[in-house]
ModelCIF file with pLDDT and N, C-alpha, C, O atoms, coordinates in Angstrom:
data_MODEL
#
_entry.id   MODEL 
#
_entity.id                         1 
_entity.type                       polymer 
_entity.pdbx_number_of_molecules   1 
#
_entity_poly.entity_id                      1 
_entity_poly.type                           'polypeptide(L)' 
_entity_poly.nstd_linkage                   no 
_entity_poly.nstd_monomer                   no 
_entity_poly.pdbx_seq_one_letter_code       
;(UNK)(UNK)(UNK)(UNK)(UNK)(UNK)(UNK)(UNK)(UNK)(UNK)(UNK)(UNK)(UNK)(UNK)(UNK)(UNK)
(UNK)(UNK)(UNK)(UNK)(UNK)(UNK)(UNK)(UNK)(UNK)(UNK)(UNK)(UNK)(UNK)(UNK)
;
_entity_poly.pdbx_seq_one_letter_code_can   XXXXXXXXXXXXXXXXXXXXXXXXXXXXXX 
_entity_poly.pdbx_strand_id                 A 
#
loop_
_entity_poly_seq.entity_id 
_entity_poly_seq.num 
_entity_poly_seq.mon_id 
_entity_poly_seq.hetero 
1 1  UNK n 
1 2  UNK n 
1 3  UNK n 
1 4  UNK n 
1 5  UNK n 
1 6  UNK n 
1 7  UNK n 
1 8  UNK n 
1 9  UNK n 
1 10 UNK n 
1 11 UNK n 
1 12 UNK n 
1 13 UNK n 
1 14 UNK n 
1 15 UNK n 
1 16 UNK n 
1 17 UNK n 
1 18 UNK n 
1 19 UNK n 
1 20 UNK n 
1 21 UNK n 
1 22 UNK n 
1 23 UNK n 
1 24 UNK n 
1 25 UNK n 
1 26 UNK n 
1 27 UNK n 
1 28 UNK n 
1 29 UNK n 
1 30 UNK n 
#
_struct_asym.id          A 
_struct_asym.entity_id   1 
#
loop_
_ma_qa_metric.id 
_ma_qa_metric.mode 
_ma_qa_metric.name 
_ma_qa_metric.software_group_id 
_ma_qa_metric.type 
1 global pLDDT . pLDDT 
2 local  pLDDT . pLDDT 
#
_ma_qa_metric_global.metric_id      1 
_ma_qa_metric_global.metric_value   91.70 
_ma_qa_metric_global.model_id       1 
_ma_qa_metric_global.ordinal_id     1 
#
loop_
_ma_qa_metric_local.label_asym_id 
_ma_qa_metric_local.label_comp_id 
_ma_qa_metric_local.label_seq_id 
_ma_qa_metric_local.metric_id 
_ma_qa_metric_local.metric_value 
_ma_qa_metric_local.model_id 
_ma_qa_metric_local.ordinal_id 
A UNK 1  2 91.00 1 1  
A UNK 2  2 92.00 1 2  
A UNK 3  2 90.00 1 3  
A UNK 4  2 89.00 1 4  
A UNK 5  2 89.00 1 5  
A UNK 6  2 92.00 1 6  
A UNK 7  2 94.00 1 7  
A UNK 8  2 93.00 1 8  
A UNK 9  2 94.00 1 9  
A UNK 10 2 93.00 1 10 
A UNK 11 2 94.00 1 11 
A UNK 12 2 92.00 1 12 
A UNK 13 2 93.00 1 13 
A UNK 14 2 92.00 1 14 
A UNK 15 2 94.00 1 15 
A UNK 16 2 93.00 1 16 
A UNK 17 2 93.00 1 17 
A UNK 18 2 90.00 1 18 
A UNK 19 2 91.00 1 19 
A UNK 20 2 90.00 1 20 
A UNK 21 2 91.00 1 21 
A UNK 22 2 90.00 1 22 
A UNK 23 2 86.00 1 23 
A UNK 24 2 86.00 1 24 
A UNK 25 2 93.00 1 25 
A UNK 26 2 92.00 1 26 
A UNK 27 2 94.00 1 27 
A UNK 28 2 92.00 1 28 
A UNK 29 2 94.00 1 29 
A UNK 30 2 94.00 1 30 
#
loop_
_atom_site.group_PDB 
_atom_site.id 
_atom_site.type_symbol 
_atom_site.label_atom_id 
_atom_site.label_alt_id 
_atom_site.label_comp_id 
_atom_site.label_asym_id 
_atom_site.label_entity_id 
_atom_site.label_seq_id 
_atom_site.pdbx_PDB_ins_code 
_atom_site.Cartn_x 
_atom_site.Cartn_y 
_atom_site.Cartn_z 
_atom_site.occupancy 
_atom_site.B_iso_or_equiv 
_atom_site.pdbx_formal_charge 
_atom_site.auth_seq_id 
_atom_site.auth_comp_id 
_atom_site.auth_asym_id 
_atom_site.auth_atom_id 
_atom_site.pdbx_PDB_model_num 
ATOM 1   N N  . UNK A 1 1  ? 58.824 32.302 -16.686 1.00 91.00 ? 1  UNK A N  1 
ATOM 2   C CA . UNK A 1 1  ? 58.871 31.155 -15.781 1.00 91.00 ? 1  UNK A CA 1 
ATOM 3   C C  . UNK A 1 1  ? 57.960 30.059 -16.342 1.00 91.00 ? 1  UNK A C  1 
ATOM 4   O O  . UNK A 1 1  ? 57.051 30.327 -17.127 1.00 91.00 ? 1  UNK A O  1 
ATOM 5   N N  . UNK A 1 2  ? 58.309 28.437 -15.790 1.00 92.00 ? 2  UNK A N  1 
ATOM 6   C CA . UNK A 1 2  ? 57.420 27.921 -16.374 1.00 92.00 ? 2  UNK A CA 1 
ATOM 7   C C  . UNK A 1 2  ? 57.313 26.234 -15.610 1.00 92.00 ? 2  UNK A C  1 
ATOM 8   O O  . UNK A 1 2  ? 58.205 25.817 -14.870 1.00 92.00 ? 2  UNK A O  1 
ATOM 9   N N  . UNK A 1 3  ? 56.541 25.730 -15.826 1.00 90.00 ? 3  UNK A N  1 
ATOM 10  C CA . UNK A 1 3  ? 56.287 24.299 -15.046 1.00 90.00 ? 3  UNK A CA 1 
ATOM 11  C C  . UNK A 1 3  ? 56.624 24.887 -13.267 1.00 90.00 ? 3  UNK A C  1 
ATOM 12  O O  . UNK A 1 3  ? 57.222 24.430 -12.293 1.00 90.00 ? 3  UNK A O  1 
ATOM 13  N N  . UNK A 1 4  ? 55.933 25.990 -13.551 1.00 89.00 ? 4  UNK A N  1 
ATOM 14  C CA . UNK A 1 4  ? 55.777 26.337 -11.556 1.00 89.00 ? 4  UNK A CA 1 
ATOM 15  C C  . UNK A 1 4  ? 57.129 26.841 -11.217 1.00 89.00 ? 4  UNK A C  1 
ATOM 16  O O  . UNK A 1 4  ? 57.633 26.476 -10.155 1.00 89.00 ? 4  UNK A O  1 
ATOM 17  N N  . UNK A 1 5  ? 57.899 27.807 -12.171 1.00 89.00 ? 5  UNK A N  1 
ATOM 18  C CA . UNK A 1 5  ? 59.121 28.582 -11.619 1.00 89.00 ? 5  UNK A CA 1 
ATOM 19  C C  . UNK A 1 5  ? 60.097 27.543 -11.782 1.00 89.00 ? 5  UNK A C  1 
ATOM 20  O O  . UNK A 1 5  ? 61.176 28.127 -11.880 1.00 89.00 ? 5  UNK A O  1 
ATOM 21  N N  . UNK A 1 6  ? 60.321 25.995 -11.881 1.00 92.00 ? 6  UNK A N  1 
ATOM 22  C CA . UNK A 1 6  ? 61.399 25.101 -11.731 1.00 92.00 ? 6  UNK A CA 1 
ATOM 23  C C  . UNK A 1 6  ? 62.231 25.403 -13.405 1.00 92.00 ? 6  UNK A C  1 
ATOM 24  O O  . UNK A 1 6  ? 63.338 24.929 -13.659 1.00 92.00 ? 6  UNK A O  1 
ATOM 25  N N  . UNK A 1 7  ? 61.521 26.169 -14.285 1.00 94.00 ? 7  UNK A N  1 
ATOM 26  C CA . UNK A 1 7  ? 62.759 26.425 -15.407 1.00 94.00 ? 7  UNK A CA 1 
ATOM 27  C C  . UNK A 1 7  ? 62.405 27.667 -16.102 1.00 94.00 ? 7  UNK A C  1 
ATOM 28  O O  . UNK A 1 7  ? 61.340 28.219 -15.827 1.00 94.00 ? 7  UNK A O  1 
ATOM 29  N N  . UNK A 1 8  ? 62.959 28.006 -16.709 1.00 93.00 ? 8  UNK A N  1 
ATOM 30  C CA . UNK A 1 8  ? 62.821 29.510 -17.505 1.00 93.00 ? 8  UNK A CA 1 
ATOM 31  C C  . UNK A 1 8  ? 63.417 28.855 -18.780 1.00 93.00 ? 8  UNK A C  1 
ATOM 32  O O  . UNK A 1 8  ? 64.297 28.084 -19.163 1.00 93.00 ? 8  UNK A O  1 
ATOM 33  N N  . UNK A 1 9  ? 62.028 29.922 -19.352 1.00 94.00 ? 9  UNK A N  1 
ATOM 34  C CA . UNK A 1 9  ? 62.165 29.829 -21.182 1.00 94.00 ? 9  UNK A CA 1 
ATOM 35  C C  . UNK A 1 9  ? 62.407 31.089 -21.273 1.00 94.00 ? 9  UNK A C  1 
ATOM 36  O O  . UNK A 1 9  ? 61.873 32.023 -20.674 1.00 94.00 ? 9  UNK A O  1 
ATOM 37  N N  . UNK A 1 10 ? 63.597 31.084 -22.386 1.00 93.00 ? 10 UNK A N  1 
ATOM 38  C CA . UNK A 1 10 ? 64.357 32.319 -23.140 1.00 93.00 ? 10 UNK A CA 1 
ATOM 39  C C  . UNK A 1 10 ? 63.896 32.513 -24.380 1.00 93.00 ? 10 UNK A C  1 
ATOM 40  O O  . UNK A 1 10 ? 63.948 31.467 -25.027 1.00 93.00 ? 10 UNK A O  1 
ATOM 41  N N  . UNK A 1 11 ? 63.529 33.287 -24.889 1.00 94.00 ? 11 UNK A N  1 
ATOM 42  C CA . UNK A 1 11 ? 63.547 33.609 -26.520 1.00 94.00 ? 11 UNK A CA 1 
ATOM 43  C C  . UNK A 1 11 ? 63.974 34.807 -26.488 1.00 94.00 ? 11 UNK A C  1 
ATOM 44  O O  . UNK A 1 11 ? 63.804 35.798 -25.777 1.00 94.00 ? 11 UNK A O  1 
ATOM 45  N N  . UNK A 1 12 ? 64.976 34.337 -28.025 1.00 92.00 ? 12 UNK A N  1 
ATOM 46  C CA . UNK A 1 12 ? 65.914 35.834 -28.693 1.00 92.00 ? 12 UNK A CA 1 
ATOM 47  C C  . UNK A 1 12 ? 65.415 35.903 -30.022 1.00 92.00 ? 12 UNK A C  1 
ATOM 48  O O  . UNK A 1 12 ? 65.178 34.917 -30.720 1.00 92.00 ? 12 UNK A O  1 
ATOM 49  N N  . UNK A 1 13 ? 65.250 37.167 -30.378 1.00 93.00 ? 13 UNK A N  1 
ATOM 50  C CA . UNK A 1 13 ? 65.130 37.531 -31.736 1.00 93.00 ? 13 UNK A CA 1 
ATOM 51  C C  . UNK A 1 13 ? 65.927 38.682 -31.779 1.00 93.00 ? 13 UNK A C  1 
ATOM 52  O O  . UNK A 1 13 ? 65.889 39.617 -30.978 1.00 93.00 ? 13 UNK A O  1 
ATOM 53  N N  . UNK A 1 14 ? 66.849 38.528 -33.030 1.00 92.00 ? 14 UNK A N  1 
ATOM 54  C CA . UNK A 1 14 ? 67.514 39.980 -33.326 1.00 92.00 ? 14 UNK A CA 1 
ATOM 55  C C  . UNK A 1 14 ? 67.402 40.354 -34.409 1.00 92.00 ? 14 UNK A C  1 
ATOM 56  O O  . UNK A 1 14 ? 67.372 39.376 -35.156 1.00 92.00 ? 14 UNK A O  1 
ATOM 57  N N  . UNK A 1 15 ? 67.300 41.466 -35.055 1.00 94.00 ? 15 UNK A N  1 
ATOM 58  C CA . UNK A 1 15 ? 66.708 42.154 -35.868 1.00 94.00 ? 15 UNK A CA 1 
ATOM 59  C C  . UNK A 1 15 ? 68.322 42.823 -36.235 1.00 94.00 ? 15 UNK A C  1 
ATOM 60  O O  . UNK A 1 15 ? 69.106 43.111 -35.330 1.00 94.00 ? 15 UNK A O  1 
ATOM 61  N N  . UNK A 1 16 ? 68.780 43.077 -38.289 1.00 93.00 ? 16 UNK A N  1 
ATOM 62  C CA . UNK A 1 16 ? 69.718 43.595 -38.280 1.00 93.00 ? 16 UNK A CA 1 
ATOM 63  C C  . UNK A 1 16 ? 69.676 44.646 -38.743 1.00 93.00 ? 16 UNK A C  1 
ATOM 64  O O  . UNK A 1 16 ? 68.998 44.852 -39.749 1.00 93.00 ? 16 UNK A O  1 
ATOM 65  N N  . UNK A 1 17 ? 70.507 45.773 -38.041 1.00 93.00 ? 17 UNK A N  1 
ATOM 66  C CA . UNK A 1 17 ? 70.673 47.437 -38.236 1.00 93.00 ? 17 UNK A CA 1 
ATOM 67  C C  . UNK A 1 17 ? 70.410 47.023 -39.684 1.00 93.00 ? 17 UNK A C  1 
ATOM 68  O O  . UNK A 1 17 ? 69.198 47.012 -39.899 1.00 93.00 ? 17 UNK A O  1 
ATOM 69  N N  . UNK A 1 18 ? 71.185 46.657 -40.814 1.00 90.00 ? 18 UNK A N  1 
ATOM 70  C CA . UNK A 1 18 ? 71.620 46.976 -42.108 1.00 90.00 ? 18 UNK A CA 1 
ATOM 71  C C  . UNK A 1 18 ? 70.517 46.092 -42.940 1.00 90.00 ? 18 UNK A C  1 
ATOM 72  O O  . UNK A 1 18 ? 70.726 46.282 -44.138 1.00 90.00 ? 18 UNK A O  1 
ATOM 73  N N  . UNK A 1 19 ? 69.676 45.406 -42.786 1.00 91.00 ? 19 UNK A N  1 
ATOM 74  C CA . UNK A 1 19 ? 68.497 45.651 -43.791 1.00 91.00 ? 19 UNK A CA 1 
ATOM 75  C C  . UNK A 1 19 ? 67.141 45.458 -43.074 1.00 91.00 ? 19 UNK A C  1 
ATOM 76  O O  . UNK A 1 19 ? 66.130 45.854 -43.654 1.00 91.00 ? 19 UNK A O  1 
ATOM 77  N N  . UNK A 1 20 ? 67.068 45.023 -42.163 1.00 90.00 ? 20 UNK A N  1 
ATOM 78  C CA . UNK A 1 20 ? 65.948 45.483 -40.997 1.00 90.00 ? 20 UNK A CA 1 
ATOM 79  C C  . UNK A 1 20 ? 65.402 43.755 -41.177 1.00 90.00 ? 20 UNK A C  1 
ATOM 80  O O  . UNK A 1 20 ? 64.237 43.405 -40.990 1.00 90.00 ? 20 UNK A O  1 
ATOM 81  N N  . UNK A 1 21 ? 66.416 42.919 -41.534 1.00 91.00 ? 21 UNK A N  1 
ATOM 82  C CA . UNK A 1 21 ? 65.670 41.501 -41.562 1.00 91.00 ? 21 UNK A CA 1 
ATOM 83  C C  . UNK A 1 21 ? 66.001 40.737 -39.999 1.00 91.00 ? 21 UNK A C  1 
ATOM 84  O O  . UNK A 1 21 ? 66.675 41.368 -39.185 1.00 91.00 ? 21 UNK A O  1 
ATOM 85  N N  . UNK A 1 22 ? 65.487 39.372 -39.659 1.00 90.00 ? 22 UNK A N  1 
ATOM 86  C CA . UNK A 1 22 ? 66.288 38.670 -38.754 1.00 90.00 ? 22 UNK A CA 1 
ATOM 87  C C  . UNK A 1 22 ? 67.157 38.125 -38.824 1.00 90.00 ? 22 UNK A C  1 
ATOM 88  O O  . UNK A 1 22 ? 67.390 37.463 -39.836 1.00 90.00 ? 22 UNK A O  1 
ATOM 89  N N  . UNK A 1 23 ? 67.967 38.169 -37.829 1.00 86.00 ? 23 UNK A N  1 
ATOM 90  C CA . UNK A 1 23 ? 69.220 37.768 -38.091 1.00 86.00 ? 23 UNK A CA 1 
ATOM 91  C C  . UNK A 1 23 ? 69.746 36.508 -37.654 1.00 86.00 ? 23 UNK A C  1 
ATOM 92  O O  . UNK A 1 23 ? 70.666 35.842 -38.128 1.00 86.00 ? 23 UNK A O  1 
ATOM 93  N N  . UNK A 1 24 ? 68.808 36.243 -36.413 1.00 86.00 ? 24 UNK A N  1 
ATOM 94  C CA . UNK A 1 24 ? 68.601 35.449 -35.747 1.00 86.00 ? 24 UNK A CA 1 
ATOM 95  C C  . UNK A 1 24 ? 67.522 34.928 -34.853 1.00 86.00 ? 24 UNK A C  1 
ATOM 96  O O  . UNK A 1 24 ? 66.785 35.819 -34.430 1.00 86.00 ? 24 UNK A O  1 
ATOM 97  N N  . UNK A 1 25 ? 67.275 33.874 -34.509 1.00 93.00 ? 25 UNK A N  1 
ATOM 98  C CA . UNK A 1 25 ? 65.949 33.685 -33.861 1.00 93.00 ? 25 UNK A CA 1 
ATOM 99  C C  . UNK A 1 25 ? 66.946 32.588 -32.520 1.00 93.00 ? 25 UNK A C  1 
ATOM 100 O O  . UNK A 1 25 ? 68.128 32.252 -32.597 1.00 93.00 ? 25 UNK A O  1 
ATOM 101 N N  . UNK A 1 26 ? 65.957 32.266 -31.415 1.00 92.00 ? 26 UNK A N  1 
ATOM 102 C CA . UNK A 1 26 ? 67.102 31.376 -30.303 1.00 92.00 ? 26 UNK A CA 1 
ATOM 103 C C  . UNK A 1 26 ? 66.073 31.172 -29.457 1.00 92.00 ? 26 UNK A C  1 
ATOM 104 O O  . UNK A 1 26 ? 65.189 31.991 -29.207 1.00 92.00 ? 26 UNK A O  1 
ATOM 105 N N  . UNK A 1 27 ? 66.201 29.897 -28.936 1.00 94.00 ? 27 UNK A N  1 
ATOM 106 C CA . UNK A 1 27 ? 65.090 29.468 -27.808 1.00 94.00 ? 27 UNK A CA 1 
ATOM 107 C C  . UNK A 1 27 ? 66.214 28.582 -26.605 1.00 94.00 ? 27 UNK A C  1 
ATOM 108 O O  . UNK A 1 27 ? 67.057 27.756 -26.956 1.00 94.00 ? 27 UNK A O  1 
ATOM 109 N N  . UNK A 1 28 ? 66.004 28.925 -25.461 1.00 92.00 ? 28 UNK A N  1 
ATOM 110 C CA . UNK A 1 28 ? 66.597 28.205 -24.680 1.00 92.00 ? 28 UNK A CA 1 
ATOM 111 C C  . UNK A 1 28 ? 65.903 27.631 -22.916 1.00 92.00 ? 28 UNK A C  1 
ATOM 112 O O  . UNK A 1 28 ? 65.526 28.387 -22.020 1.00 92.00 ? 28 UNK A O  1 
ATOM 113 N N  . UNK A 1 29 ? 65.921 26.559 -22.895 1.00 94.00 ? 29 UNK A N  1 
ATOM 114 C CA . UNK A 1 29 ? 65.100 26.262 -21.720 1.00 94.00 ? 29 UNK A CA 1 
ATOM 115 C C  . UNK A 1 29 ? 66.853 26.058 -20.341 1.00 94.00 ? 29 UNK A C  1 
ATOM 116 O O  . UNK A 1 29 ? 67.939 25.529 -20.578 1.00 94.00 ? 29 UNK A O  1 
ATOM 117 N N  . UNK A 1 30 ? 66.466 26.585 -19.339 1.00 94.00 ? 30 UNK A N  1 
ATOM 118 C CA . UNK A 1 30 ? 67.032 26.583 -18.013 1.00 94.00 ? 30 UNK A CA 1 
ATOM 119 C C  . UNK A 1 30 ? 66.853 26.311 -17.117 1.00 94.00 ? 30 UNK A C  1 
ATOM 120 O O  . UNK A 1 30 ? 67.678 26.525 -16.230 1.00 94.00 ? 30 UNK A O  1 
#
């Protein structure tokens, strides 16, 4: 939660089975 519950911050990180690197990184405000 953030600025007093009025939005939510997301962060993704995924990590891949097949060489253990990232695969992706992701930020999203709501």
């Amino acid at each position: 939660r953030k600025i007093g519950g009025m939005a939510i911050l997301a962060e993704g990180v995924g990590t891949n089975k097949s060489d253990g690197k990232v695969g992706f990184e992701s930020l999203g405000v709501l």
